[in-house]
PDB file of N, CA and C in Angstrom:
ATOM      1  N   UNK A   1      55.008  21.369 -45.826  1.00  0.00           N
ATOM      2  CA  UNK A   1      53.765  21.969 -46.261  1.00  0.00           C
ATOM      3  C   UNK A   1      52.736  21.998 -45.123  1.00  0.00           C
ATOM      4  N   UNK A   2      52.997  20.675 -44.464  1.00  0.00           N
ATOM      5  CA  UNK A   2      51.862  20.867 -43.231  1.00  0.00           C
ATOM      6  C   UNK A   2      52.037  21.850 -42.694  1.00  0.00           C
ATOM      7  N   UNK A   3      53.538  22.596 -41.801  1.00  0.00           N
ATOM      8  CA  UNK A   3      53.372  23.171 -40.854  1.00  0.00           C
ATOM      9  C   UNK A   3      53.125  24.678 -41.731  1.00  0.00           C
ATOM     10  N   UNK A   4      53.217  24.801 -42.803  1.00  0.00           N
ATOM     11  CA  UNK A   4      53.215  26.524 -43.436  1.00  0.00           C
ATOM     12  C   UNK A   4      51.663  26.519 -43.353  1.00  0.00           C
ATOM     13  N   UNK A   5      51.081  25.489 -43.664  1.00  0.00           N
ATOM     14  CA  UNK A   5      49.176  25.540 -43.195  1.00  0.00           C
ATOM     15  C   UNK A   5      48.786  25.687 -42.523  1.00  0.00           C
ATOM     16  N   UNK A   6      49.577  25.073 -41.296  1.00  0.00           N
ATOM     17  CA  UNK A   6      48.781  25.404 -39.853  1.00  0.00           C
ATOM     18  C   UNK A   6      49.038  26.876 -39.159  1.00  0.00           C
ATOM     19  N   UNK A   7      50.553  27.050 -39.743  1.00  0.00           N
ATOM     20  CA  UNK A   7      50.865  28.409 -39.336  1.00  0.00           C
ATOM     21  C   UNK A   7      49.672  29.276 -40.143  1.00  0.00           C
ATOM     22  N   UNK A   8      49.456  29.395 -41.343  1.00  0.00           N
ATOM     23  CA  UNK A   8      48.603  29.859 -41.819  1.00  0.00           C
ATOM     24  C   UNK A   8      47.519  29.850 -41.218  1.00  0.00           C
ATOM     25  N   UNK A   9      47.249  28.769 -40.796  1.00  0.00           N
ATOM     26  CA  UNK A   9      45.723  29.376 -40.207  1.00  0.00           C
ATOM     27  C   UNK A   9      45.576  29.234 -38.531  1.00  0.00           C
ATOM     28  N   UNK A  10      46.631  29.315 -38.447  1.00  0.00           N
ATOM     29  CA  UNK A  10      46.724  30.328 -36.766  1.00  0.00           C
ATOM     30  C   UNK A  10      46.367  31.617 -37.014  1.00  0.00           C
ATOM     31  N   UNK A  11      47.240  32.476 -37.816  1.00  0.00           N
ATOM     32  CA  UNK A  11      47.292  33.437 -38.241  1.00  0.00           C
ATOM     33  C   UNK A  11      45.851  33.873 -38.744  1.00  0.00           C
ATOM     34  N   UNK A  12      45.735  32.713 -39.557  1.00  0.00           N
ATOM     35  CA  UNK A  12      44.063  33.388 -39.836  1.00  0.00           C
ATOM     36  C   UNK A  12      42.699  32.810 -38.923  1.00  0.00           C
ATOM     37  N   UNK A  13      43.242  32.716 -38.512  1.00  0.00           N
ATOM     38  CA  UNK A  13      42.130  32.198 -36.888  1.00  0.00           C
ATOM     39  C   UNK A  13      42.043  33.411 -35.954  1.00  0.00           C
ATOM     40  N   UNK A  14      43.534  33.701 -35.984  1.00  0.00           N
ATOM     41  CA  UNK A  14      43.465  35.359 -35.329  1.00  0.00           C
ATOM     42  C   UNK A  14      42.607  36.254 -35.883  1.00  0.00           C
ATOM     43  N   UNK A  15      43.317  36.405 -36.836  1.00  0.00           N
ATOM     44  CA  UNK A  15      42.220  37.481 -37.825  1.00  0.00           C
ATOM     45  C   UNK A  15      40.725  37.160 -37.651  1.00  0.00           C
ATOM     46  N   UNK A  16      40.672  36.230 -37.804  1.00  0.00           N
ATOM     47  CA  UNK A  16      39.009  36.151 -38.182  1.00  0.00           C
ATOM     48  C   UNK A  16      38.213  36.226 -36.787  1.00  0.00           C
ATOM     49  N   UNK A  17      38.526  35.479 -35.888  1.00  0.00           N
ATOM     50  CA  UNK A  17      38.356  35.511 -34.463  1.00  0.00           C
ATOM     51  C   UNK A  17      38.130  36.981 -33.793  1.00  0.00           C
ATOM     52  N   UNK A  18      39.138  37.808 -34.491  1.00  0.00           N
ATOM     53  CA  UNK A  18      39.549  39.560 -33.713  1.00  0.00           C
ATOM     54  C   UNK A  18      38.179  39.849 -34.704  1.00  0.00           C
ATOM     55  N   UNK A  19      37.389  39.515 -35.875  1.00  0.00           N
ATOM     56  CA  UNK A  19      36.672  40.172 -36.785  1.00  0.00           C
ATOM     57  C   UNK A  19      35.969  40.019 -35.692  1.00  0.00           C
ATOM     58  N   UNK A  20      35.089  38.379 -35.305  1.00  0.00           N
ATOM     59  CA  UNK A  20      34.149  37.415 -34.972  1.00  0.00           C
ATOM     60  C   UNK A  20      33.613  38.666 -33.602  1.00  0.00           C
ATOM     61  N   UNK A  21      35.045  38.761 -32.585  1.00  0.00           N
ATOM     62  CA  UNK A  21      34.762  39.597 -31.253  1.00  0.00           C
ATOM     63  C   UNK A  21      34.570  41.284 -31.324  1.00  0.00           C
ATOM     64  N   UNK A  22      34.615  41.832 -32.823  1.00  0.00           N
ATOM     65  CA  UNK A  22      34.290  43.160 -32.412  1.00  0.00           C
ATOM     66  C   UNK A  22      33.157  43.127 -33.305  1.00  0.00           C
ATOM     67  N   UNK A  23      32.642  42.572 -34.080  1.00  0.00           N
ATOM     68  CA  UNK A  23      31.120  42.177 -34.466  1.00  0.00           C
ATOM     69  C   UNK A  23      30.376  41.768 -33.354  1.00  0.00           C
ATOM     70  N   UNK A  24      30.660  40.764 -32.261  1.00  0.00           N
ATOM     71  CA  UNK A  24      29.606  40.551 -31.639  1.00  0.00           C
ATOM     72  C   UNK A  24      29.330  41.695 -30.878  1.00  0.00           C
ATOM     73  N   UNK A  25      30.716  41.917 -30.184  1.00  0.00           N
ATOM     74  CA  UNK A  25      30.304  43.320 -29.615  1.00  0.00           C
ATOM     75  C   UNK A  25      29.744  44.592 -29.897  1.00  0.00           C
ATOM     76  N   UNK A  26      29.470  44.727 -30.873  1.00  0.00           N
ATOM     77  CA  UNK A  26      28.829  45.645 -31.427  1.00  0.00           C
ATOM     78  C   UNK A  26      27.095  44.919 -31.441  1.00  0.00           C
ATOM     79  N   UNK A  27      26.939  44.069 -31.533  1.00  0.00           N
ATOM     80  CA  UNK A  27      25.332  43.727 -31.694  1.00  0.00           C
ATOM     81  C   UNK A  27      24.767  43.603 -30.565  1.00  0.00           C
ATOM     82  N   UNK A  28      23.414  44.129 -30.429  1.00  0.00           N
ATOM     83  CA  UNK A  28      22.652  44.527 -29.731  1.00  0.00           C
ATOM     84  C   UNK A  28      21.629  43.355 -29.376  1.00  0.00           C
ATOM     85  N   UNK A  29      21.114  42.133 -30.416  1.00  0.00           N
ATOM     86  CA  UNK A  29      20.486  41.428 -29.823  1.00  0.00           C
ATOM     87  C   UNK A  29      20.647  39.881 -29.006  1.00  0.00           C
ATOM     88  N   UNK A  30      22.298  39.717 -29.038  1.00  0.00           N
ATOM     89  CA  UNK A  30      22.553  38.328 -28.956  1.00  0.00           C
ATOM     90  C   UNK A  30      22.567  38.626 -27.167  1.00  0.00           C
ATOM     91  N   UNK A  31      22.400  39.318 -26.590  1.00  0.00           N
ATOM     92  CA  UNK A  31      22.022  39.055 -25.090  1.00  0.00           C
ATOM     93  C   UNK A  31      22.910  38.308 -24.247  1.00  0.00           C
ATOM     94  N   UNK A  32      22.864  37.021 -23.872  1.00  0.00           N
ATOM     95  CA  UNK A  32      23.532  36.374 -22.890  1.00  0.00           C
ATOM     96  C   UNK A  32      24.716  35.324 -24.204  1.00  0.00           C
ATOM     97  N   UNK A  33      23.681  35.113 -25.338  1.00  0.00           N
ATOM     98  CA  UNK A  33      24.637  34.403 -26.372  1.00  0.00           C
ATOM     99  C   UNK A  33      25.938  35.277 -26.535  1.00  0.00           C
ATOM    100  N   UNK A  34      26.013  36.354 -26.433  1.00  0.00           N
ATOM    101  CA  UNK A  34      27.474  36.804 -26.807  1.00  0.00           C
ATOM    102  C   UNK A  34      28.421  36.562 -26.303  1.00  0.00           C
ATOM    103  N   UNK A  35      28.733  35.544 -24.590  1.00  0.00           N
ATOM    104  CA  UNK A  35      29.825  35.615 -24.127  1.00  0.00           C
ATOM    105  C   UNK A  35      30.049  33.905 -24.509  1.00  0.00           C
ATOM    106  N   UNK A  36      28.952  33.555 -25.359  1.00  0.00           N
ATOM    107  CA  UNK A  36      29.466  32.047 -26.077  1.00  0.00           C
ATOM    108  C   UNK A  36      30.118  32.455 -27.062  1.00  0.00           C
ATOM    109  N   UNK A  37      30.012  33.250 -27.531  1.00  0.00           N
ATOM    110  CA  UNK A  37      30.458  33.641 -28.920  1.00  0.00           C
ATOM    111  C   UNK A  37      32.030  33.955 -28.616  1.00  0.00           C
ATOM    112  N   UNK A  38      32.292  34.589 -27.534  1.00  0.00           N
ATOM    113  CA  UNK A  38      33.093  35.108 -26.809  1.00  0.00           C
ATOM    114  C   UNK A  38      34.214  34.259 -26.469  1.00  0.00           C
ATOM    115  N   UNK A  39      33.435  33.239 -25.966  1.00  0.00           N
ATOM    116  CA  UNK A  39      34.290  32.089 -25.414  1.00  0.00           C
ATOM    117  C   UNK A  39      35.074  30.904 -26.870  1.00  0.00           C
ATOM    118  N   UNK A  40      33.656  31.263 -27.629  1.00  0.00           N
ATOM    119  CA  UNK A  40      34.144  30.138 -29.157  1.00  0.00           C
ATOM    120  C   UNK A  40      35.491  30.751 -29.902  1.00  0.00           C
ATOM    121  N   UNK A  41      35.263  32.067 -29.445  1.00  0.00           N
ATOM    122  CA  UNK A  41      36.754  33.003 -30.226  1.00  0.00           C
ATOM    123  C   UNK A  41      37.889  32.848 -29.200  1.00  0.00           C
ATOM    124  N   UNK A  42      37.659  32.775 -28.342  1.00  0.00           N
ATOM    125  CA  UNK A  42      38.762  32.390 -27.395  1.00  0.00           C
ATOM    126  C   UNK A  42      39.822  30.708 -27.630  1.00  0.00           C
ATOM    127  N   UNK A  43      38.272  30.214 -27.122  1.00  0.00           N
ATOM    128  CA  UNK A  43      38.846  28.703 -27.896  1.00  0.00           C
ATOM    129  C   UNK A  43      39.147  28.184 -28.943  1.00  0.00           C
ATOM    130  N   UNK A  44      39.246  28.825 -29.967  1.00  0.00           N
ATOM    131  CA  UNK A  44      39.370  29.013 -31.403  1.00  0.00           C
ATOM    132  C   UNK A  44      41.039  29.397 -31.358  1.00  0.00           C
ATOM    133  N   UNK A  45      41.263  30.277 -31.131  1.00  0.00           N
ATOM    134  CA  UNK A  45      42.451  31.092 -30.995  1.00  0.00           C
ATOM    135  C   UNK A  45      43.768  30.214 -30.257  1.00  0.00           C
ATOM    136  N   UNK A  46      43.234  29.554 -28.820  1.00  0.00           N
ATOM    137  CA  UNK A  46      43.974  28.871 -28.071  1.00  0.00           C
ATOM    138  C   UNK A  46      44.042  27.742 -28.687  1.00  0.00           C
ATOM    139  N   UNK A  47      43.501  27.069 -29.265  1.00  0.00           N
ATOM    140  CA  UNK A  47      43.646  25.314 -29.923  1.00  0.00           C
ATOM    141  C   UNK A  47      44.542  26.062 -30.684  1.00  0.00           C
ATOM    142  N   UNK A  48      44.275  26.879 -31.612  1.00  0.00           N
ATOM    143  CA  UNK A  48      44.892  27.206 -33.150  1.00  0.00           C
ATOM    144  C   UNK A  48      46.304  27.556 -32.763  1.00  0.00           C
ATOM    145  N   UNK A  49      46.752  27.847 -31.230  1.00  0.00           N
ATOM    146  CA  UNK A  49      47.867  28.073 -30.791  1.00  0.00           C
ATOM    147  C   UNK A  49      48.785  26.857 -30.325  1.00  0.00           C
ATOM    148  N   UNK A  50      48.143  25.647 -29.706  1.00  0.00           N
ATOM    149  CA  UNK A  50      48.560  24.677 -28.990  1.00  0.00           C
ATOM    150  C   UNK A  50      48.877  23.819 -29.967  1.00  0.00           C
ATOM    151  N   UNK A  51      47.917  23.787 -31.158  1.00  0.00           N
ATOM    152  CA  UNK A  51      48.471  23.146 -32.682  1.00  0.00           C
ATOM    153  C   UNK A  51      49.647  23.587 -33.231  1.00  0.00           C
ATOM    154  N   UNK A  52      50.089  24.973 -33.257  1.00  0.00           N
ATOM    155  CA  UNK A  52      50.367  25.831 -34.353  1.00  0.00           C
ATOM    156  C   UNK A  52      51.974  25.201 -33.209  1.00  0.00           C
ATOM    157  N   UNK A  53      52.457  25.047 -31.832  1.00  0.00           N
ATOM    158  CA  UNK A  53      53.189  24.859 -31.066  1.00  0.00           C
ATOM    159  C   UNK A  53      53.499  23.107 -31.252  1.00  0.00           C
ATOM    160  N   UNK A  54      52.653  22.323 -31.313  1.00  0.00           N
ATOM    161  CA  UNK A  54      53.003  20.770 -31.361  1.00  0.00           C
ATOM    162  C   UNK A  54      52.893  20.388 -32.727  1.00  0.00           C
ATOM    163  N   UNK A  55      52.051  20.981 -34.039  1.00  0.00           N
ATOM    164  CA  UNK A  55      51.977  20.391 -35.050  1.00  0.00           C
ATOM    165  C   UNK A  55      52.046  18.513 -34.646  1.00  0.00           C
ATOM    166  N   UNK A  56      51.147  18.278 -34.297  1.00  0.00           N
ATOM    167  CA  UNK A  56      50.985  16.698 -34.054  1.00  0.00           C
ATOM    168  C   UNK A  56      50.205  16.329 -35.016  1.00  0.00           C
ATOM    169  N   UNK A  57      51.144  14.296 -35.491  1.00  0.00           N
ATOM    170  CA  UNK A  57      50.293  13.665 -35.950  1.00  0.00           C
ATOM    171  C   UNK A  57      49.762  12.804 -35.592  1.00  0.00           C
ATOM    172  N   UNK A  58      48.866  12.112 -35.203  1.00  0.00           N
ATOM    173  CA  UNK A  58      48.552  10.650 -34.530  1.00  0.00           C
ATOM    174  C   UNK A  58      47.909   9.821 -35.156  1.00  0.00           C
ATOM    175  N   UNK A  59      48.462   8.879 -34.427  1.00  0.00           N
ATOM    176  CA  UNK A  59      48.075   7.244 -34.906  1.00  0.00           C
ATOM    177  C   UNK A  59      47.459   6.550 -34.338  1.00  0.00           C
ATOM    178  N   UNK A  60      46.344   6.129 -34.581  1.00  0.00           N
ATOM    179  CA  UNK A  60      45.410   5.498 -33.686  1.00  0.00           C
ATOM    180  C   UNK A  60      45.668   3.705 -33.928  1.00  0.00           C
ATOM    181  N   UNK A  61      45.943   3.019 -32.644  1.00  0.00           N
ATOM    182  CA  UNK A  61      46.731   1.331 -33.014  1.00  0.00           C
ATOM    183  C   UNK A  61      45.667   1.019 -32.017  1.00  0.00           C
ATOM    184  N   UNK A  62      45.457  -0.535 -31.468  1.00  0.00           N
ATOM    185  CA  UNK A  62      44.666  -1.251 -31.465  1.00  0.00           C
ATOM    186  C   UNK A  62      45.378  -1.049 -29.868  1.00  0.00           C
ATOM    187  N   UNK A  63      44.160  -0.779 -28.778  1.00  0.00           N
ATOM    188  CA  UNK A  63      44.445   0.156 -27.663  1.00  0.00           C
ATOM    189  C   UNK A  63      45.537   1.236 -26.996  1.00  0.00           C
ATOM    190  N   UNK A  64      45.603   1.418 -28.245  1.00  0.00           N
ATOM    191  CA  UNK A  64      46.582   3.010 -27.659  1.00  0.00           C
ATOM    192  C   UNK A  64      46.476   4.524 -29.045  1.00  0.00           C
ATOM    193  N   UNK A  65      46.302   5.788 -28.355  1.00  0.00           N
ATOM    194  CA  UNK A  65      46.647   6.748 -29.817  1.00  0.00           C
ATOM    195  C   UNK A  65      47.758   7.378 -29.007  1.00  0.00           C
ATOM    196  N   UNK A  66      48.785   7.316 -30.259  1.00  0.00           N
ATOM    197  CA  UNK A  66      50.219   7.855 -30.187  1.00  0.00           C
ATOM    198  C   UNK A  66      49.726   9.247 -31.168  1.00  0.00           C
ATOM    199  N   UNK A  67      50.839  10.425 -30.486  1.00  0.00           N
ATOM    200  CA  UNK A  67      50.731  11.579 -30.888  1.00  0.00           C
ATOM    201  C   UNK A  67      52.439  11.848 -30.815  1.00  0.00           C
ATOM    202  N   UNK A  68      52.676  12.554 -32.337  1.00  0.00           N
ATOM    203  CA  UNK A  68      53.899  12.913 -33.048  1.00  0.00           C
ATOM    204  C   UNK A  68      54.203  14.005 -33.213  1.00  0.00           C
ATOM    205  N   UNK A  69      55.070  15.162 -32.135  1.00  0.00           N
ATOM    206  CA  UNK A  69      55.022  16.571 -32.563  1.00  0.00           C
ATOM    207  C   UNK A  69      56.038  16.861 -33.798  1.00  0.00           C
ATOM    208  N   UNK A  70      55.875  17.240 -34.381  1.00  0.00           N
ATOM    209  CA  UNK A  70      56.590  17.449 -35.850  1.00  0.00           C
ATOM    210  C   UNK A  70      57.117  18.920 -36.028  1.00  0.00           C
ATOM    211  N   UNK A  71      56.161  19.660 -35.052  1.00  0.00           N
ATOM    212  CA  UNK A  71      56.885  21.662 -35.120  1.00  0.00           C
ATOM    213  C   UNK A  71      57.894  21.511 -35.231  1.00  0.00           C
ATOM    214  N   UNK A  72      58.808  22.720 -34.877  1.00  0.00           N
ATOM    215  CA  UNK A  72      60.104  23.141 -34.604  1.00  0.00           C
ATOM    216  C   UNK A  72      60.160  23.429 -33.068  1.00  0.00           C
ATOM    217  N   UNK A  73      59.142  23.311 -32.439  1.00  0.00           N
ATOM    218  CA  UNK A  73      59.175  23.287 -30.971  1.00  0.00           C
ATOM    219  C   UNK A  73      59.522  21.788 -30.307  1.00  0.00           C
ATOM    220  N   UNK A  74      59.468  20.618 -31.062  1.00  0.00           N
ATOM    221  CA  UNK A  74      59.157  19.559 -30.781  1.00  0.00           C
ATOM    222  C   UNK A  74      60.549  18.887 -30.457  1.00  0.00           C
ATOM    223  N   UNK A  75      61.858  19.673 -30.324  1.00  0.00           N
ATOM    224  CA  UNK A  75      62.842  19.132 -29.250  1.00  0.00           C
ATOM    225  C   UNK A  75      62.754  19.459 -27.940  1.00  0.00           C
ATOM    226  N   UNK A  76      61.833  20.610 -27.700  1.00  0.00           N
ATOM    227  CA  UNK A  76      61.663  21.086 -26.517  1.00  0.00           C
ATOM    228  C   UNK A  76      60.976  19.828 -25.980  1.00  0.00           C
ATOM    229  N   UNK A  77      61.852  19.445 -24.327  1.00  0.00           N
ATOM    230  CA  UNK A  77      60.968  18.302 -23.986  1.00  0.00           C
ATOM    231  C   UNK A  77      60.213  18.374 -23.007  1.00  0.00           C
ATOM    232  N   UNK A  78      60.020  19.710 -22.511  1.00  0.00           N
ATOM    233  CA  UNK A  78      59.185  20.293 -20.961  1.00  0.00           C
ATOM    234  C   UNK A  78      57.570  21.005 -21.978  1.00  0.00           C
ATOM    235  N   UNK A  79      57.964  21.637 -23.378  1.00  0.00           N
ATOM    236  CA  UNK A  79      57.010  22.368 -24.018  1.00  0.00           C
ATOM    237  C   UNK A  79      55.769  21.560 -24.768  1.00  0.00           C
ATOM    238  N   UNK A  80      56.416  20.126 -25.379  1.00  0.00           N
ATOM    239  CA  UNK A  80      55.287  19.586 -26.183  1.00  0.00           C
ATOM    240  C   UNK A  80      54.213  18.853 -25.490  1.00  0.00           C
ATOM    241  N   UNK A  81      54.952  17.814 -23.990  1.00  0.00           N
ATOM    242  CA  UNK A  81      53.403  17.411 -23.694  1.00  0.00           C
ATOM    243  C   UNK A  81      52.426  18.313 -22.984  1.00  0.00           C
ATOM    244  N   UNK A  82      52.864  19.768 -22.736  1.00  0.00           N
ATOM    245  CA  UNK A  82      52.014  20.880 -22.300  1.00  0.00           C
ATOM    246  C   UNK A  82      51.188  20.703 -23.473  1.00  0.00           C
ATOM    247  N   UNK A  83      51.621  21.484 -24.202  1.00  0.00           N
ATOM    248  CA  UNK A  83      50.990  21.433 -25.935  1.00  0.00           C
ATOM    249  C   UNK A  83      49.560  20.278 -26.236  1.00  0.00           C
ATOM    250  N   UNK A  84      50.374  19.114 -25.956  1.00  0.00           N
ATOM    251  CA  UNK A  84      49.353  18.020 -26.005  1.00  0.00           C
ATOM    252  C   UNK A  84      48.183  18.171 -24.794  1.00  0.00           C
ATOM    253  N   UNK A  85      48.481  18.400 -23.757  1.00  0.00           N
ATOM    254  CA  UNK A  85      47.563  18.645 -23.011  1.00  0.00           C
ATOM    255  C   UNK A  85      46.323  20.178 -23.386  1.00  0.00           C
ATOM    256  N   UNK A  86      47.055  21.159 -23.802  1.00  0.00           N
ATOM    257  CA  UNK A  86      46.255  22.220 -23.984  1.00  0.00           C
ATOM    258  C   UNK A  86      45.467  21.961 -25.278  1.00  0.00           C
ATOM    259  N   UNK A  87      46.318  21.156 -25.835  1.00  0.00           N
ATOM    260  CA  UNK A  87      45.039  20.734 -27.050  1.00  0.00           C
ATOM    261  C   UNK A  87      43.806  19.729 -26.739  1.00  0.00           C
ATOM    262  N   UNK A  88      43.931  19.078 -25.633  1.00  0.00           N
ATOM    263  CA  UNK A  88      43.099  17.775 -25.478  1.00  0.00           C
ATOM    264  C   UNK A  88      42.220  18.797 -24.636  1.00  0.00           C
ATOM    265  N   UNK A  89      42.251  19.717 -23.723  1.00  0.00           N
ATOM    266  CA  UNK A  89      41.630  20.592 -23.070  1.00  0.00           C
ATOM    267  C   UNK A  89      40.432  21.153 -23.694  1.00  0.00           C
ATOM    268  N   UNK A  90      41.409  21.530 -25.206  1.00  0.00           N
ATOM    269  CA  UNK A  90      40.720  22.658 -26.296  1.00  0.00           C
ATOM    270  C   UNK A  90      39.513  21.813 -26.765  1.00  0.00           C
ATOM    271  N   UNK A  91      39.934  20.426 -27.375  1.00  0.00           N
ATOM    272  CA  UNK A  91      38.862  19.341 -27.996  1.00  0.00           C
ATOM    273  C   UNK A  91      37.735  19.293 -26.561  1.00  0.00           C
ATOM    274  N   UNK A  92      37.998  19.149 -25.700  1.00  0.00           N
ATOM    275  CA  UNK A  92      37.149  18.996 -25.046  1.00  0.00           C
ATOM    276  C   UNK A  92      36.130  19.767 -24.581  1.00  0.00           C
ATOM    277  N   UNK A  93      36.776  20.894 -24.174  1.00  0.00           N
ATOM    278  CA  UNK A  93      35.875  22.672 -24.493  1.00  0.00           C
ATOM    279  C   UNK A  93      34.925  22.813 -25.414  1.00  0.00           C
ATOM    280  N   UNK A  94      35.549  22.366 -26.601  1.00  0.00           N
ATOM    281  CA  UNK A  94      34.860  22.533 -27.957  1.00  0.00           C
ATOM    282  C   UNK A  94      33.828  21.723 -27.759  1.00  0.00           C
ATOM    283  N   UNK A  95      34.125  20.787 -27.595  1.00  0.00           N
ATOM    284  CA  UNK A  95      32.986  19.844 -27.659  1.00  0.00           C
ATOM    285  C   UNK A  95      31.663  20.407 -26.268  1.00  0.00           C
ATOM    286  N   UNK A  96      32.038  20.802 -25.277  1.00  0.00           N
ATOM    287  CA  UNK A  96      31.016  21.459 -24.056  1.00  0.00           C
ATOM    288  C   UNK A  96      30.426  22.966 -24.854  1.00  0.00           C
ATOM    289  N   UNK A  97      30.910  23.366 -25.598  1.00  0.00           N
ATOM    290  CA  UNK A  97      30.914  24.714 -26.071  1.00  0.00           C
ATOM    291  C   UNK A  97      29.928  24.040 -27.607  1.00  0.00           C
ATOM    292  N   UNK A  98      29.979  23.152 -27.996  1.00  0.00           N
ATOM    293  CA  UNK A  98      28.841  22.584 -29.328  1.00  0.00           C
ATOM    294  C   UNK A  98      27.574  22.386 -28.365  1.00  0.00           C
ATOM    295  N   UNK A  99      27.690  21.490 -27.598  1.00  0.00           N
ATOM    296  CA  UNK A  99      26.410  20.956 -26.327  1.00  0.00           C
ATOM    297  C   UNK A  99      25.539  22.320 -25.923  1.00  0.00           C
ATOM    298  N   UNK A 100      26.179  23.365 -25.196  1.00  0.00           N
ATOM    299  CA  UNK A 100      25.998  24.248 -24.401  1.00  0.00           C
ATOM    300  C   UNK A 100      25.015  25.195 -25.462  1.00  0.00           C
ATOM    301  N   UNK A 101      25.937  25.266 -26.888  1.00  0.00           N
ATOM    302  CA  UNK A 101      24.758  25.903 -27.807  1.00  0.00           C
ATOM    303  C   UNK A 101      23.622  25.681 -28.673  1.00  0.00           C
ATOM    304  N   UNK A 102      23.763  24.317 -28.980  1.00  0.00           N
ATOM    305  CA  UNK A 102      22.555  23.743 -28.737  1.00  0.00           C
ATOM    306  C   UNK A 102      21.565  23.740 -27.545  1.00  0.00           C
ATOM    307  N   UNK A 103      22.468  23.366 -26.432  1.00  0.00           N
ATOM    308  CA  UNK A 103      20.903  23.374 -25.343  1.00  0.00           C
ATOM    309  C   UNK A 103      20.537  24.921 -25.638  1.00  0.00           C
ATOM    310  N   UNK A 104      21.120  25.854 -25.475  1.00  0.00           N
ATOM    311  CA  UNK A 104      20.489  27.162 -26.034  1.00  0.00           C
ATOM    312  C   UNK A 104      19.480  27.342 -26.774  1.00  0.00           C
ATOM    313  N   UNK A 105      20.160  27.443 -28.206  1.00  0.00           N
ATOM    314  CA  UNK A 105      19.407  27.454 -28.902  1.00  0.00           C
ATOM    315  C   UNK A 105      17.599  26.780 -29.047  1.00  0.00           C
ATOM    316  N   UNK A 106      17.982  25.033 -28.069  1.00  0.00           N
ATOM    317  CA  UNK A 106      16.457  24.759 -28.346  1.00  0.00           C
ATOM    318  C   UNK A 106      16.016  25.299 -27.058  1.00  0.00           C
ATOM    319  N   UNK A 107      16.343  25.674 -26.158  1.00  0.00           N
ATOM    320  CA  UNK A 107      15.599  26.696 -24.888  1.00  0.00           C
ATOM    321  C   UNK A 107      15.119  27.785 -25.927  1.00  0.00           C
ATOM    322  N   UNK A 108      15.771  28.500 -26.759  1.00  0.00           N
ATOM    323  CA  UNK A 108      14.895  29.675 -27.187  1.00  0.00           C
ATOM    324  C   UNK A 108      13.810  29.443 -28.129  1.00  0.00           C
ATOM    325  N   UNK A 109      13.969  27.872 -28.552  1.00  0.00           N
ATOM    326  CA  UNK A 109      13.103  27.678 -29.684  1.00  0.00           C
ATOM    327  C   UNK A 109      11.898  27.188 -28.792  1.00  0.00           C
ATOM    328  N   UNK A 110      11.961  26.592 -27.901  1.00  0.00           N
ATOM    329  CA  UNK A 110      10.692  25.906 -27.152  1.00  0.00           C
ATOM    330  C   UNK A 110      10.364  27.598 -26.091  1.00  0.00           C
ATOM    331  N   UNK A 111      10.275  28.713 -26.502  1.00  0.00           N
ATOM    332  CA  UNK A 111       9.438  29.594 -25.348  1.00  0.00           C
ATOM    333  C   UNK A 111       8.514  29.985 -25.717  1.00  0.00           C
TER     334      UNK A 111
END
């Protein structure tokens, strides 16, 4: 059941993501914000891919987190710790990409 969910919403991460990038592009006032927007659909898309490839579960133990690929990719043994890496990439993006729009946002609120 897990992995028919995640596949699911790869799939619909696409979709919604392909909505997200021809809406922004079409609007006229988001200015320099649109290539965040740009970038959030990007990174959206790529996690939802690096998941949808490792389906990992992890376990967090008393100094160490172990990560469990469970896909059908997960005999591949050159493909999953890529996987793990492009996801730890993605969390981390995400997280510069939350920061980045906030500092935004309160730059436009303090002018």
């Amino acid at each position: 059941m897990y992995a028919i969910l995640s596949y699911f919403y790869f799939v619909l991460a696409v979709m919604l993501n392909t909505i997200v990038f021809i809406l922004v592009r079409k609007a006229d006032k988001l200015d320099s914000f649109r290539y965040v927007f740009f970038t959030y659909c990007a990174t959206d898309v790529f996690f939802a891919l690096a998941h949808a490839i490792s389906l990992a579960y992890w376990a967090h133990l008393p100094h160490v987190i172990l990560f469990f690929p469970t896909g059908p990719l997960a005999e591949v043994p050159r493909l999953i710790p890529i996987a793990f890496q492009l996801q730890s990439v993605a969390y981390v993006f995400v997280i510069c990409l939350v920061c980045s729009t906030f500092l935004n946002r309160y730059r436009l609120m303090s002018r």
